[in-house]
C-alpha atoms as a PDB file:
ATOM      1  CA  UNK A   1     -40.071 -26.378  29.441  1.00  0.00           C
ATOM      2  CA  UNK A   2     -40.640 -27.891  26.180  1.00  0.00           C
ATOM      3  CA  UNK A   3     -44.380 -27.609  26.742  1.00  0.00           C
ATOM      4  CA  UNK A   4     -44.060 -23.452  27.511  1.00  0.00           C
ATOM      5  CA  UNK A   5     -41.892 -22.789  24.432  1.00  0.00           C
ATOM      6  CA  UNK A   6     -44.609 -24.272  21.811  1.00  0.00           C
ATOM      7  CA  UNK A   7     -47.092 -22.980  23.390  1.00  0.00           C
ATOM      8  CA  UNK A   8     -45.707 -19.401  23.715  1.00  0.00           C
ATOM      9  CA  UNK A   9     -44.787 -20.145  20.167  1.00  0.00           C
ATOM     10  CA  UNK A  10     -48.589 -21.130  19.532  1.00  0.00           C
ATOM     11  CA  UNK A  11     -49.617 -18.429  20.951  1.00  0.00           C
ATOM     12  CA  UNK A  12     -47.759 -15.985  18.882  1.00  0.00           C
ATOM     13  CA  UNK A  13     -49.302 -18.035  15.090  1.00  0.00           C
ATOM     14  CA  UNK A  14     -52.383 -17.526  16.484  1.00  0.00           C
ATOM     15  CA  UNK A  15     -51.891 -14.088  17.399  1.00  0.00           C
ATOM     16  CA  UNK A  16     -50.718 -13.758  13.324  1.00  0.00           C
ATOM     17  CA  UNK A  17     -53.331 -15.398  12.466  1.00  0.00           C
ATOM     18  CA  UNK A  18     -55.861 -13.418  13.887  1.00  0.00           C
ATOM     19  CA  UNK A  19     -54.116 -10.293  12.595  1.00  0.00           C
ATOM     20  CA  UNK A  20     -54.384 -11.722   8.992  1.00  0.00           C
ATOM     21  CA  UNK A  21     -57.288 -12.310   9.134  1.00  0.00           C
ATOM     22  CA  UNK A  22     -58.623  -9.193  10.598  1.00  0.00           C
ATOM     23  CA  UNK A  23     -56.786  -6.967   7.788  1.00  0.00           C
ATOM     24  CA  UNK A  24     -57.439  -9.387   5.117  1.00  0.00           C
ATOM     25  CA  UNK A  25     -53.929  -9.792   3.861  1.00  0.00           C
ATOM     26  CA  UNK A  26     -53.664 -12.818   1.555  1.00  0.00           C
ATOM     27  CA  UNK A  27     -50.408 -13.592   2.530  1.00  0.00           C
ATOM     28  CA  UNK A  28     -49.196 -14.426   5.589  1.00  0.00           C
ATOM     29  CA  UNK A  29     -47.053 -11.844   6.700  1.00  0.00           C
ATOM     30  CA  UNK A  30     -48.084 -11.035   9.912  1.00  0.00           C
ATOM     31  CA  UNK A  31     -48.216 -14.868  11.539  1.00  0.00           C
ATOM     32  CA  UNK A  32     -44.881 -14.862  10.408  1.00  0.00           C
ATOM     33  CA  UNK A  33     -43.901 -11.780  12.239  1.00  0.00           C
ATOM     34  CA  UNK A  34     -45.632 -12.790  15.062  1.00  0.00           C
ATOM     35  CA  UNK A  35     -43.807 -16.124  14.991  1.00  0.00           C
ATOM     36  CA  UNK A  36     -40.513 -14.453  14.762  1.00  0.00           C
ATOM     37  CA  UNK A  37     -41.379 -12.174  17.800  1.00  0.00           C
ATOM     38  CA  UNK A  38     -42.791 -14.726  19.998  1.00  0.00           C
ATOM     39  CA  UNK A  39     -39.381 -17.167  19.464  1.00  0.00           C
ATOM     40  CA  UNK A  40     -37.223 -14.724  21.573  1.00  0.00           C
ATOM     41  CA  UNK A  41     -39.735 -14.312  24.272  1.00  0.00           C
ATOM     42  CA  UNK A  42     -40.074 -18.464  24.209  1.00  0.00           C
ATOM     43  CA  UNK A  43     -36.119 -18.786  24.316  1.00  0.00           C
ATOM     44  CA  UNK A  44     -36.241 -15.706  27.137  1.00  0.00           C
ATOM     45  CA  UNK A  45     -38.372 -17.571  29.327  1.00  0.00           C
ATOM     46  CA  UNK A  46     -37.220 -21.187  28.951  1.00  0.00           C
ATOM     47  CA  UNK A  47     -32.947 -19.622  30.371  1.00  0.00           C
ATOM     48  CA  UNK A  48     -35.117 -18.300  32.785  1.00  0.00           C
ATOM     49  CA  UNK A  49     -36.561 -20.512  34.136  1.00  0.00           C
ATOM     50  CA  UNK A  50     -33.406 -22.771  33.623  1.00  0.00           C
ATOM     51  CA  UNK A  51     -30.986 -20.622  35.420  1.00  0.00           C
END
């Protein structure tokens, strides 16, 4: 379960990342949108799969 959160969390830096980098922002203000976002859908998923 561990595992599936940091990667979903991964998932969603690299996403940010990518998004950066494509619009050539300096700062990183997308990956840390994208980080945000993909927290919720890693805690979603983990009581999921718990319950």
């Amino acid at each position: 379960m561990a595992f599936q959160m940091a990667i979903i969390i991964a998932l969603g830096v690299f996403a940010g990342m990518k998004l950066d980098e494509h619009f050539g922002n300096e700062t990183a203000y997308l990956t840390a949108l994208c980080a945000l976002i993909a927290l919720p859908i890693a805690f979603y998923v983990s009581l999921k799969d718990l319950l």
